[in-house]
N, C-alpha and C. Protein backbone atom coordinates (compact mmCIF):
# COMPACT_ATOMS: atom_id res chain seq x y z
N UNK A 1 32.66 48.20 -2.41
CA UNK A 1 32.16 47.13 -1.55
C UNK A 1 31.68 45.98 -2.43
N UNK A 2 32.12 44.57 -2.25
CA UNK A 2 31.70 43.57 -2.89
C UNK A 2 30.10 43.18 -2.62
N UNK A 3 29.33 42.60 -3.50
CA UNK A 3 28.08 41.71 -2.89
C UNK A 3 28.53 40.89 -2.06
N UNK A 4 27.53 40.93 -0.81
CA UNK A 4 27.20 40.07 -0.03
C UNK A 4 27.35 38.86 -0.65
N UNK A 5 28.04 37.64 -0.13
CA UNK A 5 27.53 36.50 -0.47
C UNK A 5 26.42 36.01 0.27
N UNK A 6 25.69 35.08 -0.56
CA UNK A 6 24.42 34.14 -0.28
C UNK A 6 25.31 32.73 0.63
N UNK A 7 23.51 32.44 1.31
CA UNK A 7 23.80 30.38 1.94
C UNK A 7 24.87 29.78 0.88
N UNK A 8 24.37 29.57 -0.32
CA UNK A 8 24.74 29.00 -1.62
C UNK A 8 26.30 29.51 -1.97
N UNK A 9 26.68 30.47 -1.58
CA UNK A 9 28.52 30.32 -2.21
C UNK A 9 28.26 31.19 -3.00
N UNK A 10 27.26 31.77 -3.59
CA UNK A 10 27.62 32.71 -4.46
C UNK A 10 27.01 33.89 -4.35
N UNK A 11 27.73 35.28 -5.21
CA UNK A 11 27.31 36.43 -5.09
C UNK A 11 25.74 36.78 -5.39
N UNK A 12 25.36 38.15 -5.64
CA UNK A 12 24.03 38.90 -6.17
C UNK A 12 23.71 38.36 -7.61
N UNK A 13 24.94 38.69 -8.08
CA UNK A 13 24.93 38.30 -9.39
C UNK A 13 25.56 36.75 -9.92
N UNK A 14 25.27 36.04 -8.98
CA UNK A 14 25.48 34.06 -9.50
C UNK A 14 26.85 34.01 -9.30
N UNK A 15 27.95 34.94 -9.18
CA UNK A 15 29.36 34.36 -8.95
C UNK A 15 29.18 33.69 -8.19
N UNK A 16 30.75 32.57 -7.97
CA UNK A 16 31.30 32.19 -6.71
C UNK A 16 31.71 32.82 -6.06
N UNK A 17 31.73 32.97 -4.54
CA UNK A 17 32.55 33.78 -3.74
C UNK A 17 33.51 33.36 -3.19
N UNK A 18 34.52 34.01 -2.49
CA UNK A 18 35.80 33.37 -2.14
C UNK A 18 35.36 32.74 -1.27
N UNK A 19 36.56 31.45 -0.86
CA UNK A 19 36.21 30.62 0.09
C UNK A 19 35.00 29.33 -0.04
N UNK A 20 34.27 29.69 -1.51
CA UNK A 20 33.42 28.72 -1.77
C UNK A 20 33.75 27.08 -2.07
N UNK A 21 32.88 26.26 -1.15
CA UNK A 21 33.48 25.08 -0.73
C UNK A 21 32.97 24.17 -2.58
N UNK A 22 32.70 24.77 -2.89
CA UNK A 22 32.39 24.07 -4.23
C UNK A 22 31.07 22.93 -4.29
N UNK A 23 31.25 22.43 -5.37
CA UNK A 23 30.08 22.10 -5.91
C UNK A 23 30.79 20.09 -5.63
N UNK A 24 28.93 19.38 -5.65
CA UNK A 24 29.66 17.88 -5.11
C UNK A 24 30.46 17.18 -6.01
N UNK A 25 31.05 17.71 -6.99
CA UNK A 25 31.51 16.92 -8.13
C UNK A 25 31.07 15.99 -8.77
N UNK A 26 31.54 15.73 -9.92
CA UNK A 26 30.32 14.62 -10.83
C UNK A 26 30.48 13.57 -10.12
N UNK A 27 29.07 12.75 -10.00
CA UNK A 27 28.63 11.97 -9.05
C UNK A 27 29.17 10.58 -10.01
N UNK A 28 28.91 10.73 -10.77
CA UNK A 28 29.08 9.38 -11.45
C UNK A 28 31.18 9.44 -11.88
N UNK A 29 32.17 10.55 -11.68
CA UNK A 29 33.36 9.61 -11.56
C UNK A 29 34.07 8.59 -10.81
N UNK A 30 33.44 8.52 -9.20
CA UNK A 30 34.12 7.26 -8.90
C UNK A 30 33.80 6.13 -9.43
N UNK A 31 32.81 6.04 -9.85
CA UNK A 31 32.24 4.36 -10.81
C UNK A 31 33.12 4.52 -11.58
N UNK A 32 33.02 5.38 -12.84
CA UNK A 32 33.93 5.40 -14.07
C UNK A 32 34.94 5.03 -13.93
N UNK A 33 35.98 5.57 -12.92
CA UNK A 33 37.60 5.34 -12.14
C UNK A 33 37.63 3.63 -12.42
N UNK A 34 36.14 2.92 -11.22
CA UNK A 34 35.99 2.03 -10.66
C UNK A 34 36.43 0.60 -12.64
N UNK A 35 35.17 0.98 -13.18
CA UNK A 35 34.69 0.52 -14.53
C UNK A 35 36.24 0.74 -15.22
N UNK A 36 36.89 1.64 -14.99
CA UNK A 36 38.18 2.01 -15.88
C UNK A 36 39.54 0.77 -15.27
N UNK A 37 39.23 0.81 -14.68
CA UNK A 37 40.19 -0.36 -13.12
C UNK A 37 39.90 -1.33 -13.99
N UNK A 38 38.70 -1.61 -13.66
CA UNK A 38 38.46 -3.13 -14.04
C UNK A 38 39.20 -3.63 -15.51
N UNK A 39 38.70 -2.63 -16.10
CA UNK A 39 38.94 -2.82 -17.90
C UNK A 39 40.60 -3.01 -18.02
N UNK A 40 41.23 -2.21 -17.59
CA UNK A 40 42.47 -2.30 -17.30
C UNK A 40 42.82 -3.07 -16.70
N UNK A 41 42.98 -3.70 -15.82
CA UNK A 41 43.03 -5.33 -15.30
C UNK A 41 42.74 -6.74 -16.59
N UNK A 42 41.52 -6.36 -16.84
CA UNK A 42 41.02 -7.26 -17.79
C UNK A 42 41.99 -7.12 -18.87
N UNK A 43 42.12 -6.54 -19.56
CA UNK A 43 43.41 -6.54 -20.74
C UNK A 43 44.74 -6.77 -20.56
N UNK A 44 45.05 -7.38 -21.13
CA UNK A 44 46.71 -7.78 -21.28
C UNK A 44 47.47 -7.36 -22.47
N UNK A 45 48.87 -7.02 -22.46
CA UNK A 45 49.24 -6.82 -23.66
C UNK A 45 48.79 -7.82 -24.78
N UNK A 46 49.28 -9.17 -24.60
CA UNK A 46 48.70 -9.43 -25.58
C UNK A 46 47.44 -9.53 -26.12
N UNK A 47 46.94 -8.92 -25.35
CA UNK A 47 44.85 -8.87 -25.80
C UNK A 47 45.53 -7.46 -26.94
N UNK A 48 46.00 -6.55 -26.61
CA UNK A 48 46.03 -4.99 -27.33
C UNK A 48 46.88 -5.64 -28.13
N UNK A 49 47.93 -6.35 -28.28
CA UNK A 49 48.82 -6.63 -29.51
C UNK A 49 47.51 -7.65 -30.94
N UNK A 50 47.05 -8.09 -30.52
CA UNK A 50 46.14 -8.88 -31.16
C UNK A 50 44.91 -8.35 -31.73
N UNK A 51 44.39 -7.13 -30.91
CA UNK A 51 43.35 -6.28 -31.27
C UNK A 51 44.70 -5.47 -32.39
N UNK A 52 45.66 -4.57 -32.09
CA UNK A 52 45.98 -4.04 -33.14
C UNK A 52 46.25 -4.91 -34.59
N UNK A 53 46.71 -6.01 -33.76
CA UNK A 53 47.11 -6.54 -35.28
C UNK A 53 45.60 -6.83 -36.51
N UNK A 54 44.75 -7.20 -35.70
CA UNK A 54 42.74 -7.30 -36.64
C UNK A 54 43.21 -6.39 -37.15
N UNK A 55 43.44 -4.75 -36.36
CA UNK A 55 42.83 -3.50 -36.79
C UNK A 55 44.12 -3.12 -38.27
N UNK A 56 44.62 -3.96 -38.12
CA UNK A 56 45.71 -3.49 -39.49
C UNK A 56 45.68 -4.39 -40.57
N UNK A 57 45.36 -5.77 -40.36
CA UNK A 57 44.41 -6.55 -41.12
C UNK A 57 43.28 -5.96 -41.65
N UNK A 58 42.35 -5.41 -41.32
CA UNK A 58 41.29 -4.88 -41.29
C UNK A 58 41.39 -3.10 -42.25
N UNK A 59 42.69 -2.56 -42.03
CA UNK A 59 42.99 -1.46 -42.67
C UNK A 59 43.25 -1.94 -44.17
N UNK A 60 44.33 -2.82 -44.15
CA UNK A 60 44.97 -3.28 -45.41
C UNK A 60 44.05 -3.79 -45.95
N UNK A 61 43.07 -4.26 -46.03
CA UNK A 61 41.78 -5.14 -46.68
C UNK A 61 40.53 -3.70 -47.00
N UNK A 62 41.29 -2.75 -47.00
CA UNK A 62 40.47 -1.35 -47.35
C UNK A 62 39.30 -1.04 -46.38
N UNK A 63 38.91 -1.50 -45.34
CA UNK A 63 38.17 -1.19 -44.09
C UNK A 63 38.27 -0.08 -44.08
N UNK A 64 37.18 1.38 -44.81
CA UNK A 64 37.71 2.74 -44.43
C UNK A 64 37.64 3.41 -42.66
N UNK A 65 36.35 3.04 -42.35
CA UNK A 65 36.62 2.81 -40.83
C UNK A 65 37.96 2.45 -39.89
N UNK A 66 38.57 1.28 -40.19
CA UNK A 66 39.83 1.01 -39.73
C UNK A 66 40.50 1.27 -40.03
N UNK A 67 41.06 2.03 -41.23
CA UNK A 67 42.22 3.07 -41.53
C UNK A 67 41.94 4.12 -41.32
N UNK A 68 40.83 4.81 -41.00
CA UNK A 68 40.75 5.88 -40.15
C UNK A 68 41.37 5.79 -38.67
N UNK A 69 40.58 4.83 -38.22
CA UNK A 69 40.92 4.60 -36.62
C UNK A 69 42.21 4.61 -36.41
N UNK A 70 43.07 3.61 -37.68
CA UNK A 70 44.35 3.33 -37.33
C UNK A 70 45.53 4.60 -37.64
N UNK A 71 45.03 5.49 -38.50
CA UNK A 71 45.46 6.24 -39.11
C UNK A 71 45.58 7.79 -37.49
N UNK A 72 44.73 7.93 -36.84
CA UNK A 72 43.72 8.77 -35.61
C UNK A 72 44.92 8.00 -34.48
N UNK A 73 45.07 6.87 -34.33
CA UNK A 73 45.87 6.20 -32.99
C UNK A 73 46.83 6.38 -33.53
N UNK A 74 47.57 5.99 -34.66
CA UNK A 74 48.95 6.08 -34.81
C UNK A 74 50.07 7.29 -35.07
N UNK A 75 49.04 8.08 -35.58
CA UNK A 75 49.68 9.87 -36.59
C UNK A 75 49.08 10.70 -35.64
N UNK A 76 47.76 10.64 -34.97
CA UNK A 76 47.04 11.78 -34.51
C UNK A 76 46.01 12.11 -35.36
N UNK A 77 45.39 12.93 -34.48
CA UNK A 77 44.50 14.30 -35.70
C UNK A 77 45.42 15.04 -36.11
N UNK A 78 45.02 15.07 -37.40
CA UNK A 78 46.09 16.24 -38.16
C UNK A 78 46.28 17.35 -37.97
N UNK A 79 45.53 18.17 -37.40
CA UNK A 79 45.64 19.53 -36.83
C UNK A 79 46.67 19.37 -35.64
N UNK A 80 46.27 18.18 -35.17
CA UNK A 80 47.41 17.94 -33.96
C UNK A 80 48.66 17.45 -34.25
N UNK A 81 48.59 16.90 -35.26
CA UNK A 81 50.45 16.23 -35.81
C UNK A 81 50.90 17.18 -36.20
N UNK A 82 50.34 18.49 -36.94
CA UNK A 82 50.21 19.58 -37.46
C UNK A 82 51.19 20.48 -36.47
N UNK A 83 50.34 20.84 -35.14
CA UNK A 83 50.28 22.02 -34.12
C UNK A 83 51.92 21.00 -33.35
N UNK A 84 51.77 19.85 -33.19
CA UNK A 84 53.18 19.25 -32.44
C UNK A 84 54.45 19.43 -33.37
N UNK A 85 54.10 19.50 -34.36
CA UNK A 85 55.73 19.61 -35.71
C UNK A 85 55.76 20.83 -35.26
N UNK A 86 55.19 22.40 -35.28
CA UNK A 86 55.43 23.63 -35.18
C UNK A 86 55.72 23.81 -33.89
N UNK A 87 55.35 22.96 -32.75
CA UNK A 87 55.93 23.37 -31.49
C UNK A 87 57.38 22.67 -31.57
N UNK A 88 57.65 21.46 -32.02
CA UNK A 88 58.98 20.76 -31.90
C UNK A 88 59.83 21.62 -33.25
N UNK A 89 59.61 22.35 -34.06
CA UNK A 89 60.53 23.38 -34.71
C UNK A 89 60.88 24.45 -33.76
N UNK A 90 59.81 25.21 -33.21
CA UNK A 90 60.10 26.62 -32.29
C UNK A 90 60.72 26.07 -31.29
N UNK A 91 60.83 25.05 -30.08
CA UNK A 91 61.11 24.79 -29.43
C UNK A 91 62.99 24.45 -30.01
N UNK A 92 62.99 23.56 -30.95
CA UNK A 92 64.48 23.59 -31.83
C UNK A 92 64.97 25.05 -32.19
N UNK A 93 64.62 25.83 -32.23
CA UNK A 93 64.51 27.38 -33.01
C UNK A 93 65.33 28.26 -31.44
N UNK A 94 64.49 27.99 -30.71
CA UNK A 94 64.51 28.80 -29.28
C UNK A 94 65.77 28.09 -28.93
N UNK A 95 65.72 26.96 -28.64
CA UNK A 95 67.01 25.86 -28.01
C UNK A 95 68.04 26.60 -28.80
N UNK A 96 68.47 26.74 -29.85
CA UNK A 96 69.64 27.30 -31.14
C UNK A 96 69.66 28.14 -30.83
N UNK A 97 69.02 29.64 -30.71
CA UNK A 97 69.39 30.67 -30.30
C UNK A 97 69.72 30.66 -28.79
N UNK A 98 69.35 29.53 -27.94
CA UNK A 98 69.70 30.08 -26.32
C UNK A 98 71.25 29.38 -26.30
N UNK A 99 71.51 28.60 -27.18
CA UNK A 99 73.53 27.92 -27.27
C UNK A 99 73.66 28.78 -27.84
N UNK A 100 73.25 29.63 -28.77
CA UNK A 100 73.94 30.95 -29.24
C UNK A 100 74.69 32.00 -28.18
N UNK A 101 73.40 32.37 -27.84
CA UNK A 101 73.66 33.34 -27.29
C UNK A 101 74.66 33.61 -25.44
């Protein structure tokens, strides 16, 4: 026999129970959405072509900050340029053996 669920949605022991209508969701994402809209409106390509171009000005002039940044937007994190080369080999690997076979 399961616990009873509680008023609250959840079991004896703090689970959720089935059918639980959930929780109000973070209160503050429709602003963010809202704030994210805007910003996006406000920019134009050429605003981002012009910001990249500072930020590579700004690399080449030894800015270690901005050759980080630029280095992070353009390559990735390395663990992640890393983990995407070993999935795009296995994925090549798997593809070769399935025309094989």
């Amino acid at each position: 026999m399961s616990p009873s669920p509680s008023p609250n949605g959840r079991d004896a022991r703090g689970r959720f129970t089935p059918n639980n209508a959930g929780g109000p969701g973070n209160p503050h994402a429709a602003k963010v959405g809202r704030l994210r809209s805007a910003l996006l409106n406000a920019v134009t390509e050429d605003d981002m072509a012009a910001v990249a171009e500072r930020l590579v000005e700004m690399a080449r002039s030894g800015d270690l900050p901005a050759i980080r940044e630029l280095l992070l937007r353009v390559l990735g994190r390395p663990l992640e340029a890393d983990l995407l080369e070993r999935i795009e080999r296995l994925e090549a690997s798997l593809g070769s053996r399935a025309g094989a076979a």
